[in-house]
C-alpha atoms as a PDB file:
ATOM      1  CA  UNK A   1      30.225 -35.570  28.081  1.00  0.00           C
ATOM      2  CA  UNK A   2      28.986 -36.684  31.466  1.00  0.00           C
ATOM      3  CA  UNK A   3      26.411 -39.591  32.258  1.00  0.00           C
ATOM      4  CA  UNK A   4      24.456 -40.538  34.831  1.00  0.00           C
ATOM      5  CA  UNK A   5      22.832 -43.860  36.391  1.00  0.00           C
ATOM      6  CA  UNK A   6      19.996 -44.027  37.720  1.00  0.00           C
ATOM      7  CA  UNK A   7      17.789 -46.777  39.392  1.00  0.00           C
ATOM      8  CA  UNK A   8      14.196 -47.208  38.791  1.00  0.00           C
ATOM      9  CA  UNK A   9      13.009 -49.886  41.625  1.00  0.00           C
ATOM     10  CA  UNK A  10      10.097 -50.935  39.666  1.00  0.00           C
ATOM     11  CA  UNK A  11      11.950 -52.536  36.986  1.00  0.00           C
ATOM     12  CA  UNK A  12      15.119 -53.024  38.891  1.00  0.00           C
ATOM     13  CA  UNK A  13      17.210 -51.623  35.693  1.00  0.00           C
ATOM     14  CA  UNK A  14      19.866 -49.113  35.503  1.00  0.00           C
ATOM     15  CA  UNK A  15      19.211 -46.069  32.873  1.00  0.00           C
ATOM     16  CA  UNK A  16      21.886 -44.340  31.146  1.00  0.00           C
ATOM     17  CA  UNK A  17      21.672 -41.166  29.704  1.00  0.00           C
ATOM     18  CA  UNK A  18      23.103 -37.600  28.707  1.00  0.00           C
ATOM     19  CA  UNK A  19      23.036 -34.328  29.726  1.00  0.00           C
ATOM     20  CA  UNK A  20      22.291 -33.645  26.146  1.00  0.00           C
ATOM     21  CA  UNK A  21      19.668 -36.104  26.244  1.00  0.00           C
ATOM     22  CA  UNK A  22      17.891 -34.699  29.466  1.00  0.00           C
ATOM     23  CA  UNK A  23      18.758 -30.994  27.348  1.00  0.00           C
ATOM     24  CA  UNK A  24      16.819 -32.955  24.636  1.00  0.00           C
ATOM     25  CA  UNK A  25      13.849 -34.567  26.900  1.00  0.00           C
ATOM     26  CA  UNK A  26      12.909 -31.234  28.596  1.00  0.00           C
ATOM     27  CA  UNK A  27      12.758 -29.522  25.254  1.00  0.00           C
ATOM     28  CA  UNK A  28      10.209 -31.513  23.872  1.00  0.00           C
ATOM     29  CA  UNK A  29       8.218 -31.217  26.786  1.00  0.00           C
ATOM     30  CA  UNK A  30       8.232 -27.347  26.981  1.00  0.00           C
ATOM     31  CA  UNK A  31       5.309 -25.912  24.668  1.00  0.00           C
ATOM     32  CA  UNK A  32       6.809 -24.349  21.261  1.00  0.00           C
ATOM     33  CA  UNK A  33       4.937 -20.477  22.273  1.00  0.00           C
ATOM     34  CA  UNK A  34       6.947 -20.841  25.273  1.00  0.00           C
ATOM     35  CA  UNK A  35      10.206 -21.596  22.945  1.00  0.00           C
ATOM     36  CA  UNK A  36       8.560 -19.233  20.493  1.00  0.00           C
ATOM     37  CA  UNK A  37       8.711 -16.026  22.135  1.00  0.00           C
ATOM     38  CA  UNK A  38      10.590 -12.816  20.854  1.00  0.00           C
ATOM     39  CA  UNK A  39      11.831 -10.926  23.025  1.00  0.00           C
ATOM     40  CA  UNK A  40      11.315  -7.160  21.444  1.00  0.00           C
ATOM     41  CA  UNK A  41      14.206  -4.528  22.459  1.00  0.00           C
ATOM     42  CA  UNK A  42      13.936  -0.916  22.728  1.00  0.00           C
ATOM     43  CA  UNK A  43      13.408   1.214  19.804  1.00  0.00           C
ATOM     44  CA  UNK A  44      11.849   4.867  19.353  1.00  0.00           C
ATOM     45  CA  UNK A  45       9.714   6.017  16.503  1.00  0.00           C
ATOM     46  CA  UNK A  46       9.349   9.981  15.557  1.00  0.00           C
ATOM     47  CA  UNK A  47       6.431  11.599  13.913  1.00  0.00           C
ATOM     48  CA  UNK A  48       5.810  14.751  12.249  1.00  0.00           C
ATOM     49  CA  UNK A  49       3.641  16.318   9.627  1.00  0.00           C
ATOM     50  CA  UNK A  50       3.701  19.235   7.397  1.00  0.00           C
ATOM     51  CA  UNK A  51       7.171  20.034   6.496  1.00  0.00           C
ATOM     52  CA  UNK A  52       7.705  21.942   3.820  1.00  0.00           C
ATOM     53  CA  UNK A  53      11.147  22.942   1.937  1.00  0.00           C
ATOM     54  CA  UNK A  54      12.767  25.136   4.275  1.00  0.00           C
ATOM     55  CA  UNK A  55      15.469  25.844   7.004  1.00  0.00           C
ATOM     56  CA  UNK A  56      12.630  24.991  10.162  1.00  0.00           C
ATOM     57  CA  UNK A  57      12.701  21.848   7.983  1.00  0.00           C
ATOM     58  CA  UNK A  58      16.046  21.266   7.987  1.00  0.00           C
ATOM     59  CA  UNK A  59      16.262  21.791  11.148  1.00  0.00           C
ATOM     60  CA  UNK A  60      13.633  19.097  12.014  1.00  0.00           C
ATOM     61  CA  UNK A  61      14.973  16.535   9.973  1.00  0.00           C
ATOM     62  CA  UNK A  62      18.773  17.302  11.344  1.00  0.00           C
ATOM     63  CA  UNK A  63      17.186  16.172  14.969  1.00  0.00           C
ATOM     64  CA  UNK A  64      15.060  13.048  14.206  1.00  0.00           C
ATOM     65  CA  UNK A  65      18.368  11.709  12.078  1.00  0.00           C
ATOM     66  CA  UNK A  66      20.216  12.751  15.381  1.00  0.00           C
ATOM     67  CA  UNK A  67      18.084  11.003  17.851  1.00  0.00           C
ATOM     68  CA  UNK A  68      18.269   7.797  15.788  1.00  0.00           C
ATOM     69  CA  UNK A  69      14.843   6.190  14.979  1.00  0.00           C
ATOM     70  CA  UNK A  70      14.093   2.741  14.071  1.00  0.00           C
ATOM     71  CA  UNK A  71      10.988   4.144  12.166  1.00  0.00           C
ATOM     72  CA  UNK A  72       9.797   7.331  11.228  1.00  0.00           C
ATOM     73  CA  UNK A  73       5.936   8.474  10.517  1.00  0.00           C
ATOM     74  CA  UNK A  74       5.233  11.244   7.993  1.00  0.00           C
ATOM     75  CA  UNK A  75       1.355  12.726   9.200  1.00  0.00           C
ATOM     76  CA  UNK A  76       1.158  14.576   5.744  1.00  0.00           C
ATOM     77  CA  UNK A  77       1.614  17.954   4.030  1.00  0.00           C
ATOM     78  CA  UNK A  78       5.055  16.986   2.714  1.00  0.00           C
ATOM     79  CA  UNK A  79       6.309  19.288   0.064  1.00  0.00           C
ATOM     80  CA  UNK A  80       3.892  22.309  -0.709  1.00  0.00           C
ATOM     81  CA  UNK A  81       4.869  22.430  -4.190  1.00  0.00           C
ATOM     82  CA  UNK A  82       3.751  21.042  -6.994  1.00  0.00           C
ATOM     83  CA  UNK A  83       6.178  18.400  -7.362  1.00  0.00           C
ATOM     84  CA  UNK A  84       7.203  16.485  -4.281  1.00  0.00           C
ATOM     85  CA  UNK A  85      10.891  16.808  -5.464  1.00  0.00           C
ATOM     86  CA  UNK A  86      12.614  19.506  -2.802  1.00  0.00           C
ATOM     87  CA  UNK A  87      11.267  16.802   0.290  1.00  0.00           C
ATOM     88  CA  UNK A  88      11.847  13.795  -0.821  1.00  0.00           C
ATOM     89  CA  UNK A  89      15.522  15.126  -1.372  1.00  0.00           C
ATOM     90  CA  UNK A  90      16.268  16.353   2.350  1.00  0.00           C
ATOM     91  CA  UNK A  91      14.440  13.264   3.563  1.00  0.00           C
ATOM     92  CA  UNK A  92      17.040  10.934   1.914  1.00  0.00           C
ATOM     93  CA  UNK A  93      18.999  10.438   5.381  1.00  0.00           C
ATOM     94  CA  UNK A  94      15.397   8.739   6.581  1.00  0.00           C
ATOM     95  CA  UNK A  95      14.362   7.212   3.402  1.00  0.00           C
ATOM     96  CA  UNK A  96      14.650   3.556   4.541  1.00  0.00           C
ATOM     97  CA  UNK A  97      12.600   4.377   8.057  1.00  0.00           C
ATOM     98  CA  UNK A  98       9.700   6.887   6.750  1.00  0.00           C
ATOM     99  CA  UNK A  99       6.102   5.938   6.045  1.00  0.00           C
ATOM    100  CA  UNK A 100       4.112   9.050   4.979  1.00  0.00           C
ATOM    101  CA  UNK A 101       0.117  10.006   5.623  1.00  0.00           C
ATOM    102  CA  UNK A 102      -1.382  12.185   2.518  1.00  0.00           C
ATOM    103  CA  UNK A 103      -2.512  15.378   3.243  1.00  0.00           C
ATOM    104  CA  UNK A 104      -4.395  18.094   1.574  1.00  0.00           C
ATOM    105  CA  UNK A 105      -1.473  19.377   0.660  1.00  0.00           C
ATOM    106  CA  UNK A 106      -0.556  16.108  -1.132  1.00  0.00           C
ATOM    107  CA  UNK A 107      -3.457  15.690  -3.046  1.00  0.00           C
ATOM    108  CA  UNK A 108      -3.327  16.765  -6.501  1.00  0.00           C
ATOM    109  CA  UNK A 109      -2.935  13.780  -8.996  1.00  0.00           C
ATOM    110  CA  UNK A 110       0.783  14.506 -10.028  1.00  0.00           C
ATOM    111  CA  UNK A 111       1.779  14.545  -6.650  1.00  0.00           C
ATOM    112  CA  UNK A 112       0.037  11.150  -5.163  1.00  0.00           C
ATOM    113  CA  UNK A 113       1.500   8.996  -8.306  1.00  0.00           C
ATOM    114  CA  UNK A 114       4.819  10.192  -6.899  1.00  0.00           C
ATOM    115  CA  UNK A 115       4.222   9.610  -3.456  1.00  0.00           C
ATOM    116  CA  UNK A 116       2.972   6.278  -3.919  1.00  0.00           C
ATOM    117  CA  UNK A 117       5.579   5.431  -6.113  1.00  0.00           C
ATOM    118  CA  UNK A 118       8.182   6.463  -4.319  1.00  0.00           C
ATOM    119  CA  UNK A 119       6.859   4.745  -1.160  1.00  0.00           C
ATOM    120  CA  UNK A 120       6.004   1.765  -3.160  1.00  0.00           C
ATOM    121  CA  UNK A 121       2.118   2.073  -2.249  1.00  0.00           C
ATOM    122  CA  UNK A 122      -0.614   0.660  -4.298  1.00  0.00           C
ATOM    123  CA  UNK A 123      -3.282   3.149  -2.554  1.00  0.00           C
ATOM    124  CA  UNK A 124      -3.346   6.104  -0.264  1.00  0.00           C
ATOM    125  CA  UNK A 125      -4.609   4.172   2.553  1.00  0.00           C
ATOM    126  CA  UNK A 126      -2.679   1.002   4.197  1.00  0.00           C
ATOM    127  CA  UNK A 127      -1.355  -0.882   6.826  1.00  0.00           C
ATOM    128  CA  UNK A 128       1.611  -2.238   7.627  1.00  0.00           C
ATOM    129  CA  UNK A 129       3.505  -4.007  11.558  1.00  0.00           C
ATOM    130  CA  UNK A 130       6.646  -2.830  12.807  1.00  0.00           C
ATOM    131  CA  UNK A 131       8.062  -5.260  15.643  1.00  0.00           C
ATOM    132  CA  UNK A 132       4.706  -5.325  17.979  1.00  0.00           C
ATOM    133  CA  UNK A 133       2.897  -2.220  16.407  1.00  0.00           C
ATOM    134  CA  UNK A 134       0.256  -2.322  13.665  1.00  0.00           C
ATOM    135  CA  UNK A 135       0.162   1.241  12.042  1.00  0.00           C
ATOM    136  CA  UNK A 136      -2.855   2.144   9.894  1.00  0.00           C
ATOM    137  CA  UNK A 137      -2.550   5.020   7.332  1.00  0.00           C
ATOM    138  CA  UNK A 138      -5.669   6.938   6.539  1.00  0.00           C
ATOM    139  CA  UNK A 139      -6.087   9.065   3.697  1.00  0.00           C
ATOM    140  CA  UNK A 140      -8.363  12.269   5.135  1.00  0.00           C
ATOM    141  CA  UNK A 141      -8.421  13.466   1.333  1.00  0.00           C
ATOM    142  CA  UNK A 142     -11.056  10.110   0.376  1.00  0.00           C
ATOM    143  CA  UNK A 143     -14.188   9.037   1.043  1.00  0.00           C
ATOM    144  CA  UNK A 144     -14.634   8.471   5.191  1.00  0.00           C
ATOM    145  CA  UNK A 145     -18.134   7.731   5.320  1.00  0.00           C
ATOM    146  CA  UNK A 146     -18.997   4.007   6.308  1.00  0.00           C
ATOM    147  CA  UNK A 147     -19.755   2.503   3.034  1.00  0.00           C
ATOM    148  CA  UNK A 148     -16.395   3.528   1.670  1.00  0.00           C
ATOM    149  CA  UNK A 149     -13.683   1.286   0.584  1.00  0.00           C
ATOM    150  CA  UNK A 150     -11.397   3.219   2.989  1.00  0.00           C
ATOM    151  CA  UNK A 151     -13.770   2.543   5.869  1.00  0.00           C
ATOM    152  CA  UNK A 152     -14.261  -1.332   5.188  1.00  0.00           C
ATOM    153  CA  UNK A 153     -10.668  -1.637   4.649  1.00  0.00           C
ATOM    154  CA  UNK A 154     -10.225  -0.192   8.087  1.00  0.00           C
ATOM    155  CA  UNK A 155     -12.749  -1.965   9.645  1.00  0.00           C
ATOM    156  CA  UNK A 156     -11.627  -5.145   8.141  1.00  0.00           C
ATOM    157  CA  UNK A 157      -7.808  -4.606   9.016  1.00  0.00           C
ATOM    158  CA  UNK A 158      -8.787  -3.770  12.592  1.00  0.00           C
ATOM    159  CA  UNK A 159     -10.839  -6.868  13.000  1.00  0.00           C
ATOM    160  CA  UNK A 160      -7.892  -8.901  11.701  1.00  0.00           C
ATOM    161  CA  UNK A 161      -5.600  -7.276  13.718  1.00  0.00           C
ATOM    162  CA  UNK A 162      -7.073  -7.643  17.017  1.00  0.00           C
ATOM    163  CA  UNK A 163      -6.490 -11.404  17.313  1.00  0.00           C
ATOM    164  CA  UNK A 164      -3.197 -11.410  16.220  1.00  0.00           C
ATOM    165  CA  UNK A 165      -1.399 -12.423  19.935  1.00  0.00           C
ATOM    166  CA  UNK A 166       2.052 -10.862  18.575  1.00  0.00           C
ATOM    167  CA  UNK A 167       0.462  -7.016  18.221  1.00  0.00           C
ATOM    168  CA  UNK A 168       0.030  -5.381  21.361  1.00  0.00           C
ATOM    169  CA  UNK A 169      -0.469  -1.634  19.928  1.00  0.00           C
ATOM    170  CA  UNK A 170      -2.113  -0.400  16.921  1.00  0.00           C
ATOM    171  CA  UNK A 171      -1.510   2.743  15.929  1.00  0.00           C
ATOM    172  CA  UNK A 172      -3.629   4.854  13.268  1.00  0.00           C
ATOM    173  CA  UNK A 173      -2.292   8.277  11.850  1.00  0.00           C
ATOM    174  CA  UNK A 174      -3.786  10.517   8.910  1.00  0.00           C
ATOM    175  CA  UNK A 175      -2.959  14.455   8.486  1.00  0.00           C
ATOM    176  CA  UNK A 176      -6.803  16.120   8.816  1.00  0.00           C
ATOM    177  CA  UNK A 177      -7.299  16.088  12.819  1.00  0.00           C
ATOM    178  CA  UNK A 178      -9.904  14.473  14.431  1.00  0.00           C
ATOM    179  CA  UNK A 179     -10.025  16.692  17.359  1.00  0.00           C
ATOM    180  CA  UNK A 180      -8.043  20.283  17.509  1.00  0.00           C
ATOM    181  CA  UNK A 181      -7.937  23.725  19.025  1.00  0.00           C
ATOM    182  CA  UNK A 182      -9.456  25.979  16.106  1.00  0.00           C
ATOM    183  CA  UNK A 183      -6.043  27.745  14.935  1.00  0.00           C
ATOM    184  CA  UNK A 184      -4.691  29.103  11.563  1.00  0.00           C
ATOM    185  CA  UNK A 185      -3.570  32.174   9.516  1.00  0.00           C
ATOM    186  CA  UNK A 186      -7.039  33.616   8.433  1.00  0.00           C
ATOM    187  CA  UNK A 187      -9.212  34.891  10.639  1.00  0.00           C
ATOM    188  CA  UNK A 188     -12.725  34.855   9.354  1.00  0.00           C
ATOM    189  CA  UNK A 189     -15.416  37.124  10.685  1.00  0.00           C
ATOM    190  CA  UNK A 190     -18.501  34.679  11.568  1.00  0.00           C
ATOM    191  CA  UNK A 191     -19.439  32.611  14.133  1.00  0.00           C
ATOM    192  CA  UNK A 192     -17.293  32.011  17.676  1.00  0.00           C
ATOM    193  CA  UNK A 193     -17.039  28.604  16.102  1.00  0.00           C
ATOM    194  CA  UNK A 194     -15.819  29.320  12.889  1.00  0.00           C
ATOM    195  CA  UNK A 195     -12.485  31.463  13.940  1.00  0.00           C
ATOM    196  CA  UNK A 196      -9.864  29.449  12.214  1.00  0.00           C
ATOM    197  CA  UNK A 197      -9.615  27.879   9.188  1.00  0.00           C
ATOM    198  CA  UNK A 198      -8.391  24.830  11.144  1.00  0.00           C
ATOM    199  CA  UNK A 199     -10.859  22.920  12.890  1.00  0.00           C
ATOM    200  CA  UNK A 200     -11.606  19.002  13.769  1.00  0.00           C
ATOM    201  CA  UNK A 201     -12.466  16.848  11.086  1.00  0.00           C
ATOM    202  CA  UNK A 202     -15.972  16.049  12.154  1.00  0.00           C
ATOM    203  CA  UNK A 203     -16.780  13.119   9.368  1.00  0.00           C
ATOM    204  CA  UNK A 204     -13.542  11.212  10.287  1.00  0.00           C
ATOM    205  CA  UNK A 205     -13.825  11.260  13.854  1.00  0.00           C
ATOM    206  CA  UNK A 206     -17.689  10.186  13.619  1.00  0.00           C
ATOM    207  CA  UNK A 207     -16.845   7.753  11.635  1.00  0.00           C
ATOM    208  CA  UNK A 208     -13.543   6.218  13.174  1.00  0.00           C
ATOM    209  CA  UNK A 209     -13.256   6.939  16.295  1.00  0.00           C
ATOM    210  CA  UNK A 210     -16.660   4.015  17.510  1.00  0.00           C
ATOM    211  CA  UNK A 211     -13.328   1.478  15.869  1.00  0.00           C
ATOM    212  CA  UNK A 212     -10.729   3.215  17.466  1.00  0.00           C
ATOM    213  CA  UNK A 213     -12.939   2.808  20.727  1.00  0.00           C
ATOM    214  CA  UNK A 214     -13.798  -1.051  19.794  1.00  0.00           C
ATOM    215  CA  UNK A 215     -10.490  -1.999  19.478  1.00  0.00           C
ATOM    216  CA  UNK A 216      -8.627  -0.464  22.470  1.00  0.00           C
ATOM    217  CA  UNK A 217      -6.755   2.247  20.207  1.00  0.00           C
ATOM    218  CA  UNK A 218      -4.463   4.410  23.050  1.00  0.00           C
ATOM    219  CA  UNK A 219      -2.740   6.519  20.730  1.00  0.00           C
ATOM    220  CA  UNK A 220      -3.325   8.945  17.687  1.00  0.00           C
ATOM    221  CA  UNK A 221      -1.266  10.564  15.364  1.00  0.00           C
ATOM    222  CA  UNK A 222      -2.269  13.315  12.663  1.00  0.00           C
ATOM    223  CA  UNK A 223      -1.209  16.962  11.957  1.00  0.00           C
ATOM    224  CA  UNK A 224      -2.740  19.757  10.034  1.00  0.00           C
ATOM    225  CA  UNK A 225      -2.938  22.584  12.608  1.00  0.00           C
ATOM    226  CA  UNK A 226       0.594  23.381  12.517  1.00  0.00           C
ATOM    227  CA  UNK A 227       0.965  23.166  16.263  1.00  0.00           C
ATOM    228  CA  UNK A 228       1.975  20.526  18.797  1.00  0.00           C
ATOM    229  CA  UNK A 229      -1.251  19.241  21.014  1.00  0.00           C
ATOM    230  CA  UNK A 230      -1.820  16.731  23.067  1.00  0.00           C
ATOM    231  CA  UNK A 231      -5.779  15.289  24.715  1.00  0.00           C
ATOM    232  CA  UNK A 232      -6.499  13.161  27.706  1.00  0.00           C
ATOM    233  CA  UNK A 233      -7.950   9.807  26.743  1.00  0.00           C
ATOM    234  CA  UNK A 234     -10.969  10.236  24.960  1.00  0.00           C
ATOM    235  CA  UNK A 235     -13.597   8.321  23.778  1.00  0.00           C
ATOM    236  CA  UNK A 236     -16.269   8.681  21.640  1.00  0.00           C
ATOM    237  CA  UNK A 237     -19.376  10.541  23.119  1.00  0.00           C
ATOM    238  CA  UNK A 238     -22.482   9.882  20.371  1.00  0.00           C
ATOM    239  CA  UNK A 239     -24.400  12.139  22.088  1.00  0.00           C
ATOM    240  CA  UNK A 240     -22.589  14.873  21.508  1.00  0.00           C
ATOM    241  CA  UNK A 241     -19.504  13.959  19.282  1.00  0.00           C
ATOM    242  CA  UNK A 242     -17.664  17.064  19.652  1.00  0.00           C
ATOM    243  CA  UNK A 243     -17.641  16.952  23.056  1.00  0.00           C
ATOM    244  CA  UNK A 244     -15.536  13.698  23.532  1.00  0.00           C
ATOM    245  CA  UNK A 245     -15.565  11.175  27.302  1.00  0.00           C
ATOM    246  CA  UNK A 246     -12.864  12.486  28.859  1.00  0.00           C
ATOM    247  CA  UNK A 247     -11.707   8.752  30.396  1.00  0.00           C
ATOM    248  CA  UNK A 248      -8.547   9.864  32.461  1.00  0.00           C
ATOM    249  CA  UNK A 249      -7.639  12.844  33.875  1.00  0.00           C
ATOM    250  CA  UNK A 250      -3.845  12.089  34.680  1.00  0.00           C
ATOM    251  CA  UNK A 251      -1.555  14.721  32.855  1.00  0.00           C
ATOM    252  CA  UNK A 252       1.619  12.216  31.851  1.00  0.00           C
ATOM    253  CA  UNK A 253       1.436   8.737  32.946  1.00  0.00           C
ATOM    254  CA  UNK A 254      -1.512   5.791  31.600  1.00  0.00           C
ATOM    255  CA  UNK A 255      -1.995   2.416  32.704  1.00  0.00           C
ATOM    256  CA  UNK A 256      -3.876   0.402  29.997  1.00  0.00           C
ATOM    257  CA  UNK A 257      -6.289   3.613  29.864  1.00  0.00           C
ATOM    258  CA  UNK A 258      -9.339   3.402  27.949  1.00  0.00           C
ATOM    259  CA  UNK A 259      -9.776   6.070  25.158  1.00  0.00           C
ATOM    260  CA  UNK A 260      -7.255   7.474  22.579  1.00  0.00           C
ATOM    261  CA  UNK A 261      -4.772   9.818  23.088  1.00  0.00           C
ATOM    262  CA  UNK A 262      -5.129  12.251  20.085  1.00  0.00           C
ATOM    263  CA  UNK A 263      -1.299  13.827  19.483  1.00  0.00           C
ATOM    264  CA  UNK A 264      -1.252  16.610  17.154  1.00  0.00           C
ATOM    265  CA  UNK A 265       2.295  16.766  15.156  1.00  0.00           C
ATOM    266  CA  UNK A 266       1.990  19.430  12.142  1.00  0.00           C
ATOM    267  CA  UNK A 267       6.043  21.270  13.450  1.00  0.00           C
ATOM    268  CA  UNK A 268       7.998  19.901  10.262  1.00  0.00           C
ATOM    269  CA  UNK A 269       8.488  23.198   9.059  1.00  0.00           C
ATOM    270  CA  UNK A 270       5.729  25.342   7.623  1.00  0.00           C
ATOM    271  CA  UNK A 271       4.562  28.502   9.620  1.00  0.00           C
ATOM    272  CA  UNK A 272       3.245  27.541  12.507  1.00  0.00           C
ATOM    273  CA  UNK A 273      -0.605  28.419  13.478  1.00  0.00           C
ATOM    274  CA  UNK A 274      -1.661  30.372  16.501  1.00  0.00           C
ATOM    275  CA  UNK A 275      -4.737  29.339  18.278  1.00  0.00           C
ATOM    276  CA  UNK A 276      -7.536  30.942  17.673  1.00  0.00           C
ATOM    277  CA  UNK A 277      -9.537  29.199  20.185  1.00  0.00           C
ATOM    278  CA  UNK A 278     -10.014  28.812  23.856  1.00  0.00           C
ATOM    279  CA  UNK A 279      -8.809  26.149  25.409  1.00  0.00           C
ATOM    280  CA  UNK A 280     -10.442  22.333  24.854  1.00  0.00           C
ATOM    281  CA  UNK A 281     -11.553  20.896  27.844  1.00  0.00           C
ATOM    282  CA  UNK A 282      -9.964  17.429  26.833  1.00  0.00           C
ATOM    283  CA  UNK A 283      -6.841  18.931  25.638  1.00  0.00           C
ATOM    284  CA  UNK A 284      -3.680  18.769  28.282  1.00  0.00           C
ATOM    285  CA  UNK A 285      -1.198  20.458  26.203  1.00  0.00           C
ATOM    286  CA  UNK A 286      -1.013  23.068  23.480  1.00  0.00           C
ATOM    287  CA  UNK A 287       2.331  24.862  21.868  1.00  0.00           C
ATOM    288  CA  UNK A 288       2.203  26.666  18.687  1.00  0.00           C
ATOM    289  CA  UNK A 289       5.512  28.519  18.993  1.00  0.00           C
ATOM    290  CA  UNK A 290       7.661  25.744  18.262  1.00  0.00           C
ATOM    291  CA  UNK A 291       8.474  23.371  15.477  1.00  0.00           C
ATOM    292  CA  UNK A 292       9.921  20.366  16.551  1.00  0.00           C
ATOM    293  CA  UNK A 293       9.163  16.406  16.199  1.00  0.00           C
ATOM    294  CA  UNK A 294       7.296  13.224  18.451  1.00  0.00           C
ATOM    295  CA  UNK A 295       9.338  10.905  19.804  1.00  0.00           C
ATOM    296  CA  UNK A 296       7.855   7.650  20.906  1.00  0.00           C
ATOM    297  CA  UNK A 297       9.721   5.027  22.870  1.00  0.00           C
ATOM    298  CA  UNK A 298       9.268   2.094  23.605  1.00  0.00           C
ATOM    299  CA  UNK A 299      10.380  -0.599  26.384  1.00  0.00           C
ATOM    300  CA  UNK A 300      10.206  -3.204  28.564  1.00  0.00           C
ATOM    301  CA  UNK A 301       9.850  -5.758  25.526  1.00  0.00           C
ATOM    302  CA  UNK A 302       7.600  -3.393  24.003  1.00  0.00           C
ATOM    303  CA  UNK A 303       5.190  -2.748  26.945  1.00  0.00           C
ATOM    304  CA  UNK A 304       5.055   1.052  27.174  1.00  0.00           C
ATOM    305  CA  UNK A 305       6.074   3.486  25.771  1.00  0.00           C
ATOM    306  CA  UNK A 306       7.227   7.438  26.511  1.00  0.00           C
ATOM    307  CA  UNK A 307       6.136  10.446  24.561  1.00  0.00           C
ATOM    308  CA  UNK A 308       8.109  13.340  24.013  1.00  0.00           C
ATOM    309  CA  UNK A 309       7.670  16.386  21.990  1.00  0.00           C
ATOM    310  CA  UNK A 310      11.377  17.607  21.104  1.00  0.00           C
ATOM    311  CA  UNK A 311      11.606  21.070  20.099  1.00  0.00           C
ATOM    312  CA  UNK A 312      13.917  21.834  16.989  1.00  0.00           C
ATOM    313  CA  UNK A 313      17.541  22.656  19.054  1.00  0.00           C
ATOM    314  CA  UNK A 314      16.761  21.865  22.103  1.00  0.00           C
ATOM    315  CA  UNK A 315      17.995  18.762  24.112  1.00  0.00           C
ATOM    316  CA  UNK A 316      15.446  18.594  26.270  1.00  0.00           C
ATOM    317  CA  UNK A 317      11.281  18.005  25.643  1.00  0.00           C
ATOM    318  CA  UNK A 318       8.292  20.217  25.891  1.00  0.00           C
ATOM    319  CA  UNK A 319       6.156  17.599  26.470  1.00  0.00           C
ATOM    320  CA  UNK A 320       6.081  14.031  28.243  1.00  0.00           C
ATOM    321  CA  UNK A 321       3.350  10.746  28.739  1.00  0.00           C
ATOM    322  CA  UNK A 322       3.706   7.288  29.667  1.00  0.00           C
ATOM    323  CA  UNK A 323       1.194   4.486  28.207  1.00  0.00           C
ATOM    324  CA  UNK A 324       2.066   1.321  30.253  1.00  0.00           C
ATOM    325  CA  UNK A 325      -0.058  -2.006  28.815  1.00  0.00           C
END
């Protein structure tokens, strides 16, 4: 251990002291958030609804197990039968990592007991951080109007959320799409804008997307269509809510942009749907020929964050964005 002396005219004394005790001194005077901070590394999160039991499923798990994920995001439509037995089996390699949205497909009684058993979930709807992301499950089978429980919950978990310093995204995802390209299997005979039995989910985007807006939501995730798609930024437009603000018109790269991103993820593993639609003005990207998972990662202690849409087999993605804080 080294000292040092040092003379202080003033008082005409000699002081003695430590490295350890200057260590010591400057510690003390440095603020504990300073000391405090974490520093977050990288880590990538995939997301993908309706899956089914099959070999496109198989296939889909096989490459989110490959590309390693610290968390993965179910958006819904898990098994298709009547027991959720045959998914929660081939999920097994994930079952520490996956947090599941319920869909339509999800929602007879039998079926939601085991769910939210086997997730350990006391309701259909919840919350929950992962290093500096707050996710927010919404169940699109429940009540979304703005007296709900659901809604208040939301509303309340939001408001909570946004001053908590260590959060810097929140992330909502729920199966039932806000916004999508009409597409599906049955064709119906009516109006232009009833071709497809899969179309945006007026009453929850009404209804959630003025919060989304409020709290500086960039991205969200949900499924259904059983297609990949991905919008501009878009924010809510009350005076004609189907016809969203288009707030950015850059096709892959975001800095703090204002709006949501809307992903569409429904490529687990059920057949896919073809659009039935023309295309969205606020959508950038549309594929319904592949199944495949989202990849988000983030870096730069947790700062921004790529998106990638990885088809099933294939090393490379169909789709890229950056979000940058």
């Amino acid at each position: 251990m080294y000292s040092i002396s040092m003379q202080i005219p003033e008082f005409k004394t000699v002081v003695m002291f430590t490295f350890t005790s200057i260590i010591l001194y400057f510690s003390i005077l440095i603020p504990f958030q300073i000391l405090a901070i974490k520093e977050i590394p990288d880590f990538s999160i995939a997301a993908v609804g309706d899956w089914g039991c099959n070999n496109n499923t198989s296939k889909t798990i096989a490459d989110i197990v490959k590309s390693q994920p610290e968390l993965v995001i179910g958006l819904g439509d898990n098994s298709y039968e009547v027991t959720g037995d045959c998914w929660l089996n081939m999920i097994q390699p994930l079952s520490t990592r996956i947090h599941t949205a319920f869909g339509n497909h999800d929602a007879a009684p039998e079926l939601v007991n085991q769910y939210l058993k086997y997730f350990k979930l006391a309701k259909t709807y919840y919350s929950f951080n992962f290093e500096n992301i707050h996710f927010i499950a919404i169940d699109t089978n429940g009540p979304l109007e703005f007296n709900s429980e659901q809604y208040k919950f939301v509303k309340s978990d939001l408001e909570k959320t946004s001053s908590n310093k260590s959060i810097a995204w929140i992330i909502p995802y729920f199966h039932i799409p806000a916004y999508t390209i009409p597409s599906g299997e049955r064709i119906m005979t009516l109006l232009p804008t009833e071709l497809a039995t899969v179309t945006s989910y007026e009453a929850l985007r009404n209804t959630y997307q003025p919060l989304f807006d409020k709290y500086g939501i960039n991205i969200v995730l949900q499924a259904h269509a059983h297609n990949y798609q991905r919008t501009f930024p878009i924010s809510f437009n009350p005076s004609s809510p189907s016809n969203p603000i288009i707030t950015n018109i850059e096709n892959h790269t975001y800095h703090s942009p204002k709006g949501e991103i809307f992903v569409t993820v429904g490529t687990g593993g059920r057949d896919l749907h073809q659009f039935a639609g023309g295309k969205l003005p606020y959508v950038i990207t549309e594929e319904d020929t592949l199944h495949g998972y989202l990849s988000l990662k983030f870096r730069d202690n947790g700062t921004s964050v790529i998106g990638r849409f990885y088809p099933n087999d294939r090393k490379n993605s169909e789709d890229e964005f950056t979000i940058v804080k």
